[in-house]
N, C-alpha and C. Protein backbone atom coordinates (compact mmCIF):
# COMPACT_ATOMS: atom_id res chain seq x y z
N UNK A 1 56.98 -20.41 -5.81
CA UNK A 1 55.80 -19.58 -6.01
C UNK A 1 55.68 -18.54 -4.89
N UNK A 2 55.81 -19.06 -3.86
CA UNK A 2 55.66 -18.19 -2.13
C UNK A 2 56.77 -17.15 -2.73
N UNK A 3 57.99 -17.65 -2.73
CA UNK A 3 58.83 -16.87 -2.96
C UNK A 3 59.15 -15.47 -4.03
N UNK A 4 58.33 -15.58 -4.50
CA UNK A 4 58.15 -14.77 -6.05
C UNK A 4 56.90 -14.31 -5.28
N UNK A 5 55.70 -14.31 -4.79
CA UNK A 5 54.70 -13.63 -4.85
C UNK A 5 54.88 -12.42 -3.48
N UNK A 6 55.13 -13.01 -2.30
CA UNK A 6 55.39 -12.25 -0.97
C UNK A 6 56.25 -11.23 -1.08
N UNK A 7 57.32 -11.17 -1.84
CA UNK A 7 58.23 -9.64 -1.97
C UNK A 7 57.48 -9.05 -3.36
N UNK A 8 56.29 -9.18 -4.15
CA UNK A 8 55.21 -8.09 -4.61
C UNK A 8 54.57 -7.68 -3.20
N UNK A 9 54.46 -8.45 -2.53
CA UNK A 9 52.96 -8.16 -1.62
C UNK A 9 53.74 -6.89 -0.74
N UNK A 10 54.76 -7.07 -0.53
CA UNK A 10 55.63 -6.29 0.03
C UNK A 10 56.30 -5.29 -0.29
N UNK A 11 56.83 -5.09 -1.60
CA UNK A 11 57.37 -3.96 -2.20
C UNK A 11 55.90 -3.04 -2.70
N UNK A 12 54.87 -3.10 -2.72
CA UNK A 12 53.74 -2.31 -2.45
C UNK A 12 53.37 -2.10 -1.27
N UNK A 13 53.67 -2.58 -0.42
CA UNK A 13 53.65 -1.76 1.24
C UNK A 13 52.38 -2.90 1.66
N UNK A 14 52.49 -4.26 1.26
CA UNK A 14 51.43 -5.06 2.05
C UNK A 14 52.19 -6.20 2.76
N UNK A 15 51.41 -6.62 3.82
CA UNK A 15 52.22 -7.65 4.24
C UNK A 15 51.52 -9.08 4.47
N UNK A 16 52.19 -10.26 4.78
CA UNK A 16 51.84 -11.84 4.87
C UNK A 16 51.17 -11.44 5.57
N UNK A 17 49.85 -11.80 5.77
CA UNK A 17 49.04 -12.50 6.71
C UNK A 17 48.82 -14.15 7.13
N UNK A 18 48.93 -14.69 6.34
CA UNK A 18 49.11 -15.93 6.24
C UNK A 18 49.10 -16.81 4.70
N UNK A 19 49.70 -18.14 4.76
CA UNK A 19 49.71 -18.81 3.71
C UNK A 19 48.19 -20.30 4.28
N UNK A 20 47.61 -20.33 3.25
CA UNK A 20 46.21 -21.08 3.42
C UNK A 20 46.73 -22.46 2.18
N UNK A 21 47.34 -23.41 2.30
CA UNK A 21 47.67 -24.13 1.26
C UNK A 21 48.36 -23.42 0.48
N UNK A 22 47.79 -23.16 -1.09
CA UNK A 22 48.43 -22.55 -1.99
C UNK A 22 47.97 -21.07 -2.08
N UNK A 23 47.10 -20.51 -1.03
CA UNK A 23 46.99 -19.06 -0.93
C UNK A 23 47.71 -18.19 -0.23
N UNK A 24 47.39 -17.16 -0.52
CA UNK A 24 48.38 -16.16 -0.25
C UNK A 24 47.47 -14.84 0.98
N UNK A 25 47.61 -15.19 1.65
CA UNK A 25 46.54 -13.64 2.24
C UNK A 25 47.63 -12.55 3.10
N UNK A 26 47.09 -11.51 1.92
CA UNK A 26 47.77 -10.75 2.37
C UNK A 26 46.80 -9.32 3.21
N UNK A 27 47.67 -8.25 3.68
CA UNK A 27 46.43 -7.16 4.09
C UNK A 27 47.70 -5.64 3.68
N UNK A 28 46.77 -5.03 3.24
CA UNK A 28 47.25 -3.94 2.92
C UNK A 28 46.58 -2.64 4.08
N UNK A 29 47.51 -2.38 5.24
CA UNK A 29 46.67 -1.01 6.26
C UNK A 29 47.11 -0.12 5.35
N UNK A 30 45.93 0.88 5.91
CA UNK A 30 45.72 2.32 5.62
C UNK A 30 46.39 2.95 6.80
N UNK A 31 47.23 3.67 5.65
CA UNK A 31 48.17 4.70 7.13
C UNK A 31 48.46 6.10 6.31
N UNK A 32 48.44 7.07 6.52
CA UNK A 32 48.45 8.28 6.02
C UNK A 32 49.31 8.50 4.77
N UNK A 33 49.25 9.47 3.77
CA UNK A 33 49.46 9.69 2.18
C UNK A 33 49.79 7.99 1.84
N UNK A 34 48.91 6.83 2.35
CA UNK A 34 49.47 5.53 1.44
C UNK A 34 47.96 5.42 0.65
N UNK A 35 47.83 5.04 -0.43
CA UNK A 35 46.84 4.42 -0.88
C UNK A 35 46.79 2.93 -0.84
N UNK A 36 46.14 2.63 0.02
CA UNK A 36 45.92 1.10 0.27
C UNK A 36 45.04 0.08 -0.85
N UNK A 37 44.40 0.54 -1.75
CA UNK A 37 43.51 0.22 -2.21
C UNK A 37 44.18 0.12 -3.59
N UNK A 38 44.62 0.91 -4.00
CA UNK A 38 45.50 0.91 -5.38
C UNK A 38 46.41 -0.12 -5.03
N UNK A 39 47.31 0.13 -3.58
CA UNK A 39 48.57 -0.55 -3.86
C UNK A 39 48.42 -2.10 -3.51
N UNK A 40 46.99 -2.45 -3.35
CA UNK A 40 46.58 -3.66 -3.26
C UNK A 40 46.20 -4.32 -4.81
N UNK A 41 45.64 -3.41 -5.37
CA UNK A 41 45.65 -3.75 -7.21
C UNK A 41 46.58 -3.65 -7.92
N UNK A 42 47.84 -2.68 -7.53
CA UNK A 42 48.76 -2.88 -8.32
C UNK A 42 49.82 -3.88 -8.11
N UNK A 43 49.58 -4.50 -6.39
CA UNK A 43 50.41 -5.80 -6.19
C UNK A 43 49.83 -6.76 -6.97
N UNK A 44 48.34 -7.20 -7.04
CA UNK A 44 47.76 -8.26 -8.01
C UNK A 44 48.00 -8.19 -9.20
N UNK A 45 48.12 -7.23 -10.16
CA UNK A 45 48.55 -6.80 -11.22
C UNK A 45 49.82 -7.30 -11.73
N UNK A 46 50.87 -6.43 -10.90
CA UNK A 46 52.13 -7.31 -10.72
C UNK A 46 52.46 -9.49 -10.60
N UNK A 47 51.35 -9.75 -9.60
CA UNK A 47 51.55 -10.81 -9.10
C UNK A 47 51.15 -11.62 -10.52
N UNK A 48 50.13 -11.42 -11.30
CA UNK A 48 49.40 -12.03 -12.08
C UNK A 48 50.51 -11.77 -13.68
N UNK A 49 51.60 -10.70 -13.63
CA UNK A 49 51.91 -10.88 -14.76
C UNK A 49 53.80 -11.02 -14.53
N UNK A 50 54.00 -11.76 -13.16
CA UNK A 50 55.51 -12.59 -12.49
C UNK A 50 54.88 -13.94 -13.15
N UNK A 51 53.22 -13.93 -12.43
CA UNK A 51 52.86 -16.02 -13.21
C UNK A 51 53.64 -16.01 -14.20
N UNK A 52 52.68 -14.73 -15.25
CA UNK A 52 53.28 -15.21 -16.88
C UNK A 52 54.49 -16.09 -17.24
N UNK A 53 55.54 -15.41 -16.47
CA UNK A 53 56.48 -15.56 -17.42
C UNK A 53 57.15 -16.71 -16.06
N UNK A 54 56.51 -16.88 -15.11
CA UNK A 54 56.70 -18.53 -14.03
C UNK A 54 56.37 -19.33 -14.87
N UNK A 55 54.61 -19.30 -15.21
CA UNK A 55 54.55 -20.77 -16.09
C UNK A 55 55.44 -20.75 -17.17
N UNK A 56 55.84 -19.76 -18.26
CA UNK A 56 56.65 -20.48 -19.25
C UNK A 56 57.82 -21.04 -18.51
N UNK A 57 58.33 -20.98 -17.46
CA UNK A 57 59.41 -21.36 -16.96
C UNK A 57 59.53 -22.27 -16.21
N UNK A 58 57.66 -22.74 -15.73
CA UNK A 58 57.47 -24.18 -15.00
C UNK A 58 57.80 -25.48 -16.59
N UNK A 59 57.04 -25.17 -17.79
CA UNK A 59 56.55 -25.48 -18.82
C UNK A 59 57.77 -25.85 -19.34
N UNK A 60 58.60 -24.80 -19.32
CA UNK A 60 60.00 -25.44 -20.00
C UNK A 60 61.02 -26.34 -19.29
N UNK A 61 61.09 -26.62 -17.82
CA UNK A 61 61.42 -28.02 -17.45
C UNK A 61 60.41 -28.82 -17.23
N UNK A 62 59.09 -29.09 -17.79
CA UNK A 62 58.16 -29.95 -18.33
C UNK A 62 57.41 -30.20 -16.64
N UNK A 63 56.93 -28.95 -15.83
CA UNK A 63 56.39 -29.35 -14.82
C UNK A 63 55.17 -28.62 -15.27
N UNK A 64 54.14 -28.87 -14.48
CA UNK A 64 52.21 -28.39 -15.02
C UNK A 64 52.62 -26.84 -14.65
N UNK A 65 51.82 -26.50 -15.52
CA UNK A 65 51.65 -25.36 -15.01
C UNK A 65 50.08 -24.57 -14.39
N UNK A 66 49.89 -23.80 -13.27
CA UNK A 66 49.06 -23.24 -12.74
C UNK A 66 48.83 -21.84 -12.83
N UNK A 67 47.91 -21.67 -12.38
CA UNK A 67 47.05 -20.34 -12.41
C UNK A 67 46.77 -19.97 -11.18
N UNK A 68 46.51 -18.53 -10.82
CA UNK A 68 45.86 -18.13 -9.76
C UNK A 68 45.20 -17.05 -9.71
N UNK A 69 44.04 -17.42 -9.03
CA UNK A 69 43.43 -15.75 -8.91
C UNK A 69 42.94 -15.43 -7.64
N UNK A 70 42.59 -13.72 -7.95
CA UNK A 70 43.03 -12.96 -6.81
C UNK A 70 42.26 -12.26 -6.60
N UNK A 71 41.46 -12.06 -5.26
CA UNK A 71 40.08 -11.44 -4.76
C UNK A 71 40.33 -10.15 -4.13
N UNK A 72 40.27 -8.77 -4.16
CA UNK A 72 40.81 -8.02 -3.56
C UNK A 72 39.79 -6.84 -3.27
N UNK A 73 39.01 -6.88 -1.93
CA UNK A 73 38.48 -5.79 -1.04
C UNK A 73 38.63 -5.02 -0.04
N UNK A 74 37.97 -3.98 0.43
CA UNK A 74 38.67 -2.66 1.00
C UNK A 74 37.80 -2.27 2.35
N UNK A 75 38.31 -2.34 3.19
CA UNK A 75 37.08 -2.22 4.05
C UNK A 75 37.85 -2.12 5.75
N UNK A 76 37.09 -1.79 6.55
CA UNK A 76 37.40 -1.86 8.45
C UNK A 76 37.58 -3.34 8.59
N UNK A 77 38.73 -4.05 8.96
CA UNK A 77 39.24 -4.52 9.52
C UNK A 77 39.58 -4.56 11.05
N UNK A 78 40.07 -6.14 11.51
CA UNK A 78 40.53 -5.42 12.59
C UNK A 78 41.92 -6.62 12.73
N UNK A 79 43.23 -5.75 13.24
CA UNK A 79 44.14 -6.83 13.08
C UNK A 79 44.90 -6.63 14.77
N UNK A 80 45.21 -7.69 14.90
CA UNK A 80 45.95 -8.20 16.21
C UNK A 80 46.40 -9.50 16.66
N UNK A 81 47.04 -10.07 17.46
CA UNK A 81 47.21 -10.76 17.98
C UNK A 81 45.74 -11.59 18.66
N UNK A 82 46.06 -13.18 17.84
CA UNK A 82 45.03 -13.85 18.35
C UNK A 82 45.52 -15.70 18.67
N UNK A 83 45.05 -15.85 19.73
CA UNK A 83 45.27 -16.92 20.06
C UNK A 83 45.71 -17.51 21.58
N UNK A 84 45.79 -18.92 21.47
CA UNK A 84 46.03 -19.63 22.99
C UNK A 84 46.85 -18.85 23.70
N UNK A 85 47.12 -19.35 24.85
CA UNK A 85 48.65 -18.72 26.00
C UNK A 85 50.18 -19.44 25.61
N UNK A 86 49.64 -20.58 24.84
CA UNK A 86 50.82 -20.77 23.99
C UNK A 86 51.47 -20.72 22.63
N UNK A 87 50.36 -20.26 21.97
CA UNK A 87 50.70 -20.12 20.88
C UNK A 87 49.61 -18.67 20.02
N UNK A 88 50.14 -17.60 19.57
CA UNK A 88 49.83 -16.29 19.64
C UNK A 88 50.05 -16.15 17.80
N UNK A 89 49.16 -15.61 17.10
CA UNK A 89 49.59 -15.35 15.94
C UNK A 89 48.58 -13.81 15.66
N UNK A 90 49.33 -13.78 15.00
CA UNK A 90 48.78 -11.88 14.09
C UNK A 90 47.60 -12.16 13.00
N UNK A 91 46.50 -12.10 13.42
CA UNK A 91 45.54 -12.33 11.82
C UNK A 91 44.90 -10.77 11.87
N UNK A 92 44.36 -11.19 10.91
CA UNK A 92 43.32 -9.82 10.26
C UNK A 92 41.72 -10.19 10.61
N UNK A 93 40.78 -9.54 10.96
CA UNK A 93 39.05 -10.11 11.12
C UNK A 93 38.29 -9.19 10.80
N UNK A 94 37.04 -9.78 10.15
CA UNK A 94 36.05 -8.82 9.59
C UNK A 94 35.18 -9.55 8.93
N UNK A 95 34.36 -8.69 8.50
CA UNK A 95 33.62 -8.70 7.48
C UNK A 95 34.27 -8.37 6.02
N UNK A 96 35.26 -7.38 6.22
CA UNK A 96 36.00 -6.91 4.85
C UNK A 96 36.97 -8.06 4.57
N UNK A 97 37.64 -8.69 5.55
CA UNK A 97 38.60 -9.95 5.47
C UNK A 97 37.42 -11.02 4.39
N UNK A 98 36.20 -11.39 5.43
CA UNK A 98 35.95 -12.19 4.52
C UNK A 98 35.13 -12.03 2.97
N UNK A 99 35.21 -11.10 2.78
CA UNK A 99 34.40 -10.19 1.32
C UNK A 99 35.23 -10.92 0.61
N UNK A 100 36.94 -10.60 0.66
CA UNK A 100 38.21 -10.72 0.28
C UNK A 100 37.80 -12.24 -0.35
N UNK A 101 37.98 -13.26 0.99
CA UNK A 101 37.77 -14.71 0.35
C UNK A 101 37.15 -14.77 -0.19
N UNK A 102 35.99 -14.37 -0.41
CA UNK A 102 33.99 -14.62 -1.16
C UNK A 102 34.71 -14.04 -2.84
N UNK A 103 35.39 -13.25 -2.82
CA UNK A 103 35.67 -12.57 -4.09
C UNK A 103 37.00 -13.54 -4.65
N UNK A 104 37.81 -13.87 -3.85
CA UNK A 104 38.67 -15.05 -4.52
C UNK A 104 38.17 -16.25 -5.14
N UNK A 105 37.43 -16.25 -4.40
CA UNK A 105 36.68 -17.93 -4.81
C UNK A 105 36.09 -17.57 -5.73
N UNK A 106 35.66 -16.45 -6.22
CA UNK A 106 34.67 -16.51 -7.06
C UNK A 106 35.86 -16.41 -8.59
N UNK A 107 36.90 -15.82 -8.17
CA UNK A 107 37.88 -15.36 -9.30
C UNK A 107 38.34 -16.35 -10.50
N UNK A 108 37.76 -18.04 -10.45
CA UNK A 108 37.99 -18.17 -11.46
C UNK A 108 36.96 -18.54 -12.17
N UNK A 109 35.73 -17.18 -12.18
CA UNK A 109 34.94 -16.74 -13.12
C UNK A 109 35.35 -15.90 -13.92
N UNK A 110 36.80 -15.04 -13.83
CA UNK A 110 37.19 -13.87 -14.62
C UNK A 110 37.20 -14.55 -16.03
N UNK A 111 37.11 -13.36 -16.96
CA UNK A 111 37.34 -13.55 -17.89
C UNK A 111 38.12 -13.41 -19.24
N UNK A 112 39.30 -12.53 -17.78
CA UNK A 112 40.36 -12.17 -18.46
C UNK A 112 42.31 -12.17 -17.32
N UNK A 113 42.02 -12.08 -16.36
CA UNK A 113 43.13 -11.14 -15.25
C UNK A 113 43.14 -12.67 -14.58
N UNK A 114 41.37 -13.11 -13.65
CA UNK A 114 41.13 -13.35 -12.86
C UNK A 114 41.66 -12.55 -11.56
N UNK A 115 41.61 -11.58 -11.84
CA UNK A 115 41.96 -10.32 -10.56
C UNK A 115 40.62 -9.56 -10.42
N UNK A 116 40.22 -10.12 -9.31
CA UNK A 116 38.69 -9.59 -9.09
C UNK A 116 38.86 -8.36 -7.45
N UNK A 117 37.85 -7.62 -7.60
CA UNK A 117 37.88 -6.71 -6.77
C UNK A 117 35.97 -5.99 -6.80
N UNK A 118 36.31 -5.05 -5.27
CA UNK A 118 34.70 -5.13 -5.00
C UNK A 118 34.52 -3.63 -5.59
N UNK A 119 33.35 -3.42 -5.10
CA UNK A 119 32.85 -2.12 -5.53
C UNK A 119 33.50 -1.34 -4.73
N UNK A 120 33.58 -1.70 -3.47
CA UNK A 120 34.29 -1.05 -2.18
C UNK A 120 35.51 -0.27 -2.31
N UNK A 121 36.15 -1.56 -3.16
CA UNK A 121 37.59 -1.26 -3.62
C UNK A 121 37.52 0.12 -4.75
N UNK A 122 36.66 -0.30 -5.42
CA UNK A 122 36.28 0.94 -6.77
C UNK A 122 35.97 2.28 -5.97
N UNK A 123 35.79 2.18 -4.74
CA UNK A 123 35.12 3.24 -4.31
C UNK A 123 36.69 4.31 -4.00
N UNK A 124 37.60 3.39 -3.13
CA UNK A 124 38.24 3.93 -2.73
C UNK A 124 39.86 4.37 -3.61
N UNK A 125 39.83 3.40 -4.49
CA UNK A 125 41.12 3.41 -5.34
C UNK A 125 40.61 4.93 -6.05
N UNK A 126 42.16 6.05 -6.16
CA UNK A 126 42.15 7.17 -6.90
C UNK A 126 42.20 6.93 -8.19
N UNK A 127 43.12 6.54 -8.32
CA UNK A 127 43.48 5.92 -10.15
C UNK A 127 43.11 4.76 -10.59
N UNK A 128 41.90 4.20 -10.32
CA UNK A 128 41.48 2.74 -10.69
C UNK A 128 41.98 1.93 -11.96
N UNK A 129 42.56 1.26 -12.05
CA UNK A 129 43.07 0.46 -13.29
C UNK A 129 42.16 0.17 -14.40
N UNK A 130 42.29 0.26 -15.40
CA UNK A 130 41.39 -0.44 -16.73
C UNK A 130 40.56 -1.57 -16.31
N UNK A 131 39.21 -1.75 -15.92
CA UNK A 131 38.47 -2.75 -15.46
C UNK A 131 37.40 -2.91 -16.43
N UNK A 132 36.75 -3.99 -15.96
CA UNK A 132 35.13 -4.47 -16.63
C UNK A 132 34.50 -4.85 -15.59
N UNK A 133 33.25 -4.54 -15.45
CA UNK A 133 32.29 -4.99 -14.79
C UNK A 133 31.97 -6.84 -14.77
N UNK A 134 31.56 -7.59 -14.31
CA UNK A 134 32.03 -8.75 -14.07
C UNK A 134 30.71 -8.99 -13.49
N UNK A 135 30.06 -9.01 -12.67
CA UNK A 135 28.97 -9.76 -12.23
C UNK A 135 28.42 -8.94 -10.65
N UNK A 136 27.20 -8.85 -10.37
CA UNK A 136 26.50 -8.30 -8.88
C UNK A 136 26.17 -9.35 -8.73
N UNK A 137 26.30 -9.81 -7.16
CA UNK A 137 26.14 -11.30 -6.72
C UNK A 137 25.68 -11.25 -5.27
N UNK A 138 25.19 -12.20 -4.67
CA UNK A 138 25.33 -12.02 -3.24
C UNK A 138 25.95 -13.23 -2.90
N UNK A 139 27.23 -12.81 -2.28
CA UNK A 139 28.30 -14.11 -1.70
C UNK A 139 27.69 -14.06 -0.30
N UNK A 140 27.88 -15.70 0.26
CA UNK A 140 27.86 -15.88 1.28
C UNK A 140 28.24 -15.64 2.30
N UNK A 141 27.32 -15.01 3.43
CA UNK A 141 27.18 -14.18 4.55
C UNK A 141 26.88 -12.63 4.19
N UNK A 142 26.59 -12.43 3.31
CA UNK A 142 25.72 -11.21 2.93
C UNK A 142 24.36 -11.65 2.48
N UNK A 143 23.17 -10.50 2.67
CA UNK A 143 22.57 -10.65 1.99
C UNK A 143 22.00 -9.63 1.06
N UNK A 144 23.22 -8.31 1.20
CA UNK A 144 22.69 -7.71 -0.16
C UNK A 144 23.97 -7.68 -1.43
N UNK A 145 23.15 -7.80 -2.76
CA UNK A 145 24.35 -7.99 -3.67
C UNK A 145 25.66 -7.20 -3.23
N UNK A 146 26.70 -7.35 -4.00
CA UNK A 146 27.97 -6.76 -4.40
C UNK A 146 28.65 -6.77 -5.84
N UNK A 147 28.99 -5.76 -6.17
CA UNK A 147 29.03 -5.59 -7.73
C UNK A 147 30.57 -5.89 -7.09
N UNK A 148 30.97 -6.82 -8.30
CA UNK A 148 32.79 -7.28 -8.60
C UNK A 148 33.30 -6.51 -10.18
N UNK A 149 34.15 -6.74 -10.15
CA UNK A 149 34.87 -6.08 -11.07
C UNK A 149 35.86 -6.80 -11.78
N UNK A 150 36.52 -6.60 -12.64
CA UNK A 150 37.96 -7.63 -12.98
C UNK A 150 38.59 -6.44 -13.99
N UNK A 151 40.12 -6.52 -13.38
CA UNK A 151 41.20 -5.70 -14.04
C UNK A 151 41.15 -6.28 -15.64
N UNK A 152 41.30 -5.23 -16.72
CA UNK A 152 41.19 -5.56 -17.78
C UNK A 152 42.78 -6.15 -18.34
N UNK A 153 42.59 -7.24 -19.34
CA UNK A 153 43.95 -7.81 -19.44
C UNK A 153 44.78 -6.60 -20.14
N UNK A 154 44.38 -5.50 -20.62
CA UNK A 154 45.57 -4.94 -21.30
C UNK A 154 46.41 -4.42 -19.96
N UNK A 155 45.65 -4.37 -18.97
CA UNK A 155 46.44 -3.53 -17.80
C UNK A 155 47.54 -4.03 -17.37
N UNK A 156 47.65 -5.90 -17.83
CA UNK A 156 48.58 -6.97 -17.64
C UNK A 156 49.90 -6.81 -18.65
N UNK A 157 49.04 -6.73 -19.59
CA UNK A 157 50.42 -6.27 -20.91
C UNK A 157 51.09 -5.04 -21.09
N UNK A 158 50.28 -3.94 -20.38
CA UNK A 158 50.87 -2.91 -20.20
C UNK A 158 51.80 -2.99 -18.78
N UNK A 159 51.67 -3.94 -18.06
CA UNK A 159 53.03 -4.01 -16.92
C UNK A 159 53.91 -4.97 -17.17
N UNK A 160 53.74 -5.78 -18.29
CA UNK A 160 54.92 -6.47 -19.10
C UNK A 160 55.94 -5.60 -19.68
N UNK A 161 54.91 -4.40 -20.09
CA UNK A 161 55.67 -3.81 -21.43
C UNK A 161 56.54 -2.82 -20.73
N UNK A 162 55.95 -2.28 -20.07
CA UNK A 162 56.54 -1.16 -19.22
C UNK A 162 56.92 -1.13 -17.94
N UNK A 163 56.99 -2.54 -16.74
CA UNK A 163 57.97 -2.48 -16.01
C UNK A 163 58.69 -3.77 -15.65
N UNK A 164 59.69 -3.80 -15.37
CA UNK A 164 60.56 -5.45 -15.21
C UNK A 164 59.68 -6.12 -14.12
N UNK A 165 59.35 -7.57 -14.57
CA UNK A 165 58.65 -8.44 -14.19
C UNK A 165 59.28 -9.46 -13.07
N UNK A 166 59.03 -10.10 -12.24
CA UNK A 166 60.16 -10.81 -11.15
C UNK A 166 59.88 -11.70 -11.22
């Protein structure tokens, strides 16, 4: 699964931040002519339609198959090096980091992708993908709503149809 999802996160210009159990956190920086915000929806996009054709392929040597979904917001960050004198790791911190989680967790409310994303994200993506409105909520550690969103499933079948899947 790791293996199949981290070179999407990457061939869109994002990188590991860390693995959380069976999650994946990744961060996409903003660095000049990149769109960070798209190429963070079009890695989920991607990531969500490699599952597809994983589970038929967990399914056909008779292992369960799973699902995942994917929370994706846009915002000031701050990333660096954090930790003891012996042991030093690279994370990401914020408020926008944790929007991110608040919107994953919430993702298997979708009702179609489970690829959820904020308004934030809507704000900043140029070419926003085929979406639906999904729910205004106030996740924990805010206290004013946030409108979510969810990629519409044709946007899934249209990257089946039209580009090779990994």
């Amino acid at each position: 699964y790791f293996g199949k999802m981290v070179p999407i996160i990457e061939e869109h210009g994002g990188s590991l931040d860390k693995l959380i159990g069976d999650a994946v956190m990744a961060v996409f920086e903003s660095k000049q002519d990149y769109d960070d915000a798209s190429a963070a929806l079009k890695a989920a996009i991607q990531m969500q339609a490699a599952m597809d054709e994983y589970r038929r392929q967990m399914l056909s040597r008779g292992m369960p198959e799973f699902f995942i979904g994917i929370g994706v917001n846009t915002g000031v960050s701050v990333v660096g090096n954090l930790g003891a004198k012996d042991q030093v790791s690279r994370t990401v911190l914020g408020d926008a980091v944790n929007l991110a989680a608040r919107v994953e967790s919430l993702s298997k409310q979708g009702k179609q992708t489970n690829i959820l994303f904020t308004e934030f994200t809507l704000d900043k993506v140029k070419a926003p993908p085929k979406h639906d409105f999904l729910m205004e909520t106030v996740v924990k550690g805010k206290s004013e709503p946030v409108k979510i969103y969810e990629v519409n499933e044709a946007v899934i079948e249209d990257w089946k149809r039209y580009n090779c899947v990994t």
